[in-house]
Protein backbone atom coordinates (compact mmCIF):
# COMPACT_ATOMS: atom_id res chain seq x y z
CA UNK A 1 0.00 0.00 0.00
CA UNK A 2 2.64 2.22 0.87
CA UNK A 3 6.50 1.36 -0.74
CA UNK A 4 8.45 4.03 0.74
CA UNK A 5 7.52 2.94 3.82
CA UNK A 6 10.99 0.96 4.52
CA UNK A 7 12.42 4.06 3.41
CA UNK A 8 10.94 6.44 5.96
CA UNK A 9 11.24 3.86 9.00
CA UNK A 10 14.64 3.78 8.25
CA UNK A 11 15.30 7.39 8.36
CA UNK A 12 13.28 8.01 11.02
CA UNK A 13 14.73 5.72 13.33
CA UNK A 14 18.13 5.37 11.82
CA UNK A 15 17.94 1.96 11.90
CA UNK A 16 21.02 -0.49 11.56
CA UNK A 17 19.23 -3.29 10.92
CA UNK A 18 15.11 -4.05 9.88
CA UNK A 19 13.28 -7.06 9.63
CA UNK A 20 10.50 -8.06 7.07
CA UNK A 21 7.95 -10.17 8.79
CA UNK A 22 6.43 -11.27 5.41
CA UNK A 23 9.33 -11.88 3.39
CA UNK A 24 11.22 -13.58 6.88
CA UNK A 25 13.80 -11.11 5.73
CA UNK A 26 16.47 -9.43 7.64
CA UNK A 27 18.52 -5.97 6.25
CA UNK A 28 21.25 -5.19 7.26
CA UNK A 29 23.26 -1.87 7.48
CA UNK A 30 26.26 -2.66 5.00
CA UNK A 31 28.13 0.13 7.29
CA UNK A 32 28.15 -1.79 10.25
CA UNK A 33 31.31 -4.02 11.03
CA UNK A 34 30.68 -7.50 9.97
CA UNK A 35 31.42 -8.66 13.48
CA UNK A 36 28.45 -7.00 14.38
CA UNK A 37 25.80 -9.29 12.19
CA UNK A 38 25.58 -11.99 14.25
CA UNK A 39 24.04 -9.68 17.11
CA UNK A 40 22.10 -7.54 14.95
CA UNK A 41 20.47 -10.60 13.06
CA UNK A 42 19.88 -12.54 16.42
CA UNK A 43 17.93 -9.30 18.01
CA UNK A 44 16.11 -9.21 14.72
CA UNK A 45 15.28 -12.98 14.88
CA UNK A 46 13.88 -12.26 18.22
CA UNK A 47 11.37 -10.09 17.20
CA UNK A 48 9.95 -12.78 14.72
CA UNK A 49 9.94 -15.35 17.44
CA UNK A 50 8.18 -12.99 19.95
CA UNK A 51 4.84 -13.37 18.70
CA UNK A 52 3.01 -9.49 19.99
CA UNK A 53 5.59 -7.75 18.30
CA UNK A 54 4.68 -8.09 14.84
CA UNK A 55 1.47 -5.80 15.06
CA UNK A 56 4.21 -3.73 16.34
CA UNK A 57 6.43 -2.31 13.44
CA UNK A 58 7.39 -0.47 10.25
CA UNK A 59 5.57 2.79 11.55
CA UNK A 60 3.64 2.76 13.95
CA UNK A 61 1.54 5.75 15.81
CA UNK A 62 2.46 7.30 18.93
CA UNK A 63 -0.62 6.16 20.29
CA UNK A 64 -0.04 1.95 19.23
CA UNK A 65 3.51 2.43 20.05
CA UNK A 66 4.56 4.85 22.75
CA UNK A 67 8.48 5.13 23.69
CA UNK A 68 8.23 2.90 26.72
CA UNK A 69 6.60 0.02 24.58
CA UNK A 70 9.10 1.00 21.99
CA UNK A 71 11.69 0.16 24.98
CA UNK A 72 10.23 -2.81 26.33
CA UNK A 73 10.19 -4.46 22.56
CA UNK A 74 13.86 -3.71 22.05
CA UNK A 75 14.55 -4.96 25.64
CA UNK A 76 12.84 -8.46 25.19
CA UNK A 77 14.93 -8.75 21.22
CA UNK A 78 17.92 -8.24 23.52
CA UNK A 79 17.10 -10.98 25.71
CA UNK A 80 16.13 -13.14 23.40
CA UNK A 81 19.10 -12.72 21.13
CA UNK A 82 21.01 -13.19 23.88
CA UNK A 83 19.36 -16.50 24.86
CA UNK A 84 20.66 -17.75 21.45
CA UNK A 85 24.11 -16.69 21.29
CA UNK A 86 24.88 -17.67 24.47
CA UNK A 87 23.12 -20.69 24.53
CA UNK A 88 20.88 -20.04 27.18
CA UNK A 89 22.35 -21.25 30.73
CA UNK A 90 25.64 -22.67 29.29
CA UNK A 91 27.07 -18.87 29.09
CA UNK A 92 26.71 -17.95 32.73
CA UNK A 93 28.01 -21.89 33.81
CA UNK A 94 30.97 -21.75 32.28
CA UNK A 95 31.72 -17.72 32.58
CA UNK A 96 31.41 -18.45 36.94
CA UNK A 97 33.76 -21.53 36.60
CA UNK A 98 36.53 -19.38 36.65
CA UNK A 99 37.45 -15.86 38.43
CA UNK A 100 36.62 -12.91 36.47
CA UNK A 101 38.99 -11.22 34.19
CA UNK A 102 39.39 -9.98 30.21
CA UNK A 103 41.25 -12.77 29.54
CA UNK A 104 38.24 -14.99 30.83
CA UNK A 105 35.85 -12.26 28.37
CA UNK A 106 37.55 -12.72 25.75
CA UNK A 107 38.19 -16.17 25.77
CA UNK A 108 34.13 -16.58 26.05
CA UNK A 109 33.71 -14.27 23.42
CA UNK A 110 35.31 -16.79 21.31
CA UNK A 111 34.49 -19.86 22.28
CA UNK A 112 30.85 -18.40 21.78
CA UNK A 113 31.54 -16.64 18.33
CA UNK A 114 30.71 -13.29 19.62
CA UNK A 115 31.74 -9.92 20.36
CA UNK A 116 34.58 -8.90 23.57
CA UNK A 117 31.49 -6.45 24.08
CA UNK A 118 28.45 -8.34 24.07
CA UNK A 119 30.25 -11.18 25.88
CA UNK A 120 31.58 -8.56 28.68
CA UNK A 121 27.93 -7.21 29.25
CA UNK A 122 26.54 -11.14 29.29
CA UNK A 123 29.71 -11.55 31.94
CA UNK A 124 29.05 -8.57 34.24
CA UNK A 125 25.31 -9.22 34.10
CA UNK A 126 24.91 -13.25 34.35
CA UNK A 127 28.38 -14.55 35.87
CA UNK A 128 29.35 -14.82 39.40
CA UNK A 129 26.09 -13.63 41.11
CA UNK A 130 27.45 -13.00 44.70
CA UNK A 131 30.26 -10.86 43.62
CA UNK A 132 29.40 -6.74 42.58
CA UNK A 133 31.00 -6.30 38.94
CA UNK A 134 30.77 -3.50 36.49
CA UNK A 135 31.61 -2.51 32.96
CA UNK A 136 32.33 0.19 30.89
CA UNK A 137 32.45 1.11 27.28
CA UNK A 138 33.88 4.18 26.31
CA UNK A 139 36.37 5.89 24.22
CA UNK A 140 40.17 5.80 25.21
CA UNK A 141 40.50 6.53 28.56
CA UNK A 142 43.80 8.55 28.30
CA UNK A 143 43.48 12.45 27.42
CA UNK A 144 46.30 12.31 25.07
CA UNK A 145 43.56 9.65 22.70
CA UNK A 146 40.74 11.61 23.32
CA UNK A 147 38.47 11.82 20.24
CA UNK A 148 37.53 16.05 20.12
CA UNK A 149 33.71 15.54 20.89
CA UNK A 150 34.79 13.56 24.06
CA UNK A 151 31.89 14.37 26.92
CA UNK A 152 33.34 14.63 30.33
CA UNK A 153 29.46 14.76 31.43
CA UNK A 154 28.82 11.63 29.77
CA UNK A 155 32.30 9.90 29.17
CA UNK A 156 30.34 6.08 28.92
CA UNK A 157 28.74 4.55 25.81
CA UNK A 158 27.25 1.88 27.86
CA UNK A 159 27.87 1.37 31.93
CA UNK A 160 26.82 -2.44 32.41
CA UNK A 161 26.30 -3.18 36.57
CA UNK A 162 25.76 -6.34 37.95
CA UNK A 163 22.54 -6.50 40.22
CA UNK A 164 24.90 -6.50 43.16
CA UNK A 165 26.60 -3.64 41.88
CA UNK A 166 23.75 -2.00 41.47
CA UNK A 167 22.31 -2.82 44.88
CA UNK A 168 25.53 -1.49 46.82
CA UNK A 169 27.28 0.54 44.99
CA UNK A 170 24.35 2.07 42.30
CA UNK A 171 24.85 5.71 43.73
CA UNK A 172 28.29 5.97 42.07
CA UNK A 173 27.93 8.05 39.10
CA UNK A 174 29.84 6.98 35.77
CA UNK A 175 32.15 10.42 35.21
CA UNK A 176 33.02 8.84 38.88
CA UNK A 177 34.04 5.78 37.39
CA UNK A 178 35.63 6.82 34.43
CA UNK A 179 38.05 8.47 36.23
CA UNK A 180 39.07 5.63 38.09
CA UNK A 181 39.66 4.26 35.01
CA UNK A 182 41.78 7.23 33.82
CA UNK A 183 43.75 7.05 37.20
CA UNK A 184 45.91 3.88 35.89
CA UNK A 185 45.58 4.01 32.13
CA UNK A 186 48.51 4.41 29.81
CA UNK A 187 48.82 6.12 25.91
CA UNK A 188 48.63 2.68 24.60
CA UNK A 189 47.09 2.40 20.69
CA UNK A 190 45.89 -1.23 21.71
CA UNK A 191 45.99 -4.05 24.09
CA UNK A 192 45.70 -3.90 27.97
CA UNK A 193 45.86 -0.22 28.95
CA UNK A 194 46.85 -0.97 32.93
CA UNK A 195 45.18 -2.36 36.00
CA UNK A 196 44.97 -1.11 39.62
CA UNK A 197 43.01 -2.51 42.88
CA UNK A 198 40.53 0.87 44.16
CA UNK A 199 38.68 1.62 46.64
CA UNK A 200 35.07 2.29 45.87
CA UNK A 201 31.85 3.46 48.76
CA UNK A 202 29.17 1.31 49.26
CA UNK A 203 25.61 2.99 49.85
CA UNK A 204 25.73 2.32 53.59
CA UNK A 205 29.65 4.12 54.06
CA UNK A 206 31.62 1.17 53.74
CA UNK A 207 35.09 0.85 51.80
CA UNK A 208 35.68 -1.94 49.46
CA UNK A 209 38.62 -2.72 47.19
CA UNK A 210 37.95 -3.58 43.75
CA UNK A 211 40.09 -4.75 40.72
CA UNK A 212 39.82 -2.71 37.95
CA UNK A 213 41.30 -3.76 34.09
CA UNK A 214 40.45 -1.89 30.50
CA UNK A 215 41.53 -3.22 27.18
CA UNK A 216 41.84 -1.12 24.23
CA UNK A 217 41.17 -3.14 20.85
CA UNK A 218 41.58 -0.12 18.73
CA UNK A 219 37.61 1.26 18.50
CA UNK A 220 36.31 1.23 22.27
CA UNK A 221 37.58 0.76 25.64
CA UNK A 222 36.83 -1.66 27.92
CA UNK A 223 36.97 -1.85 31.63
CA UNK A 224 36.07 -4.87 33.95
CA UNK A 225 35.53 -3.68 37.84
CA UNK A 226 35.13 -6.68 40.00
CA UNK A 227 34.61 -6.57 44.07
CA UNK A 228 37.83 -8.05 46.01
CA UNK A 229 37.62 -7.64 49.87
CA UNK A 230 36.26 -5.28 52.33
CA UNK A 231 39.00 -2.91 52.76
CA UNK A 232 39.65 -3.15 56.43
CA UNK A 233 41.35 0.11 58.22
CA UNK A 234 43.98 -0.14 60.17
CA UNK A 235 43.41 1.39 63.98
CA UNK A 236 46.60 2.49 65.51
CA UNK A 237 46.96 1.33 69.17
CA UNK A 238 49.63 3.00 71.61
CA UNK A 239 51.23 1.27 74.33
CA UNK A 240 50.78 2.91 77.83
């Protein structure tokens, strides 16, 4: 009835990828990195396989599809995309087995066939439930990398808390964060930018050490925080 309207819906939403429920076709955005596909076609499958969403695209009104049902669509293709690239519990299993580092992310991400990124937010969300753990995506951390439109206000592309985090340590804002992460990292162009053990306050006042790491892999940064210890303070006694 109307053939421009692929056309409009994609420059309306500036979509990177679309999916045609009658032709069980998926489009792709040739500018995205090819790496990227396999997400982008997964969150697309999920749509299909979530049967209320179909009534649910290619234009819309305001009034059928308001921005929080927008978000709550978009939030259940995540899930379900991730159910199928990480093979549902198998992910979080074999991500606790071990204790959290990069190394451990990005040996995931390719025993899984997916990216460092989505395999770092599946970590920090799913793996090792009793332990607080956050990640951040971002630019390069160092101010000598800095990309000009850099946002001190807003220095994240994603922050990615555990629930635990979130629970104890949610108050902390991100700019807060990021410069813990500029604190230990070097000029590097690539690779592992430096690691340091900080101290980070819960809600309630307490002190905690974490371990922090970044990785730079030449497009983004990121940074795995995981909880340690309590960080106990040391009370000076003097003899009479």
């Amino acid at each position: 009835m109307r053939p421009t309207i692929l056309r409009d819906a994609v420059r309306s939403f500036s979509l990177k990828a679309l999916y045609l429920p009658d032709q069980k076709r998926i489009l792709l955005d040739q500018d995205i990195p090819l790496i990227k596909h396999r997400w982008n076609e997964a969150h697309e499958i999920g749509h299909d396989v979530i049967p209320w969403h179909a009534g649910m695209m290619l234009g819309d009104t305001e009034q059928t599809l308001t921005p929080a049902c927008h978000e709550i669509i978009e939030a259940e293709a995540n899930y379900a995309a991730g159910q199928l690239l990480f093979l549902a519990g198998r992910f979080q299993a074999e991500a606790t087995a071990t204790a959290p580092s990069l190394d451990v992310v990005r040996k995931l991400g390719k025993d899984f066939g997916n990216t460092v990124t989505s395999t770092l937010w599946r970590f920090v969300e799913q793996a090792h439930g009793d332990r607080p753990m956050v990640a951040l995506v971002t630019g390069h951390p160092h101010p000598a990398k800095r990309k000009p439109d850099f946002d001190p206000a807003n220095p994240c592309r994603y922050c990615v808390e555990s629930p635990l985090f979130r629970e104890r340590f949610g108050q902390i804002l991100e700019p807060e964060l990021f410069r813990v992460v500029m604190g230990y990292s070097g000029a590097q162009r690539g690779g592992t930018l430096g690691e340091a053990e900080v101290i980070l306050n819960g809600r309630n006042g307490d002190r905690h050490v974490f371990a922090f790491e970044t990785f730079f892999n030449g497009h983004e940064a990121l940074t795995l925080g995981y909880w340690l210890r309590p960080h106990i303070t040391g009370v000076l006694v003097q003899s009479l």
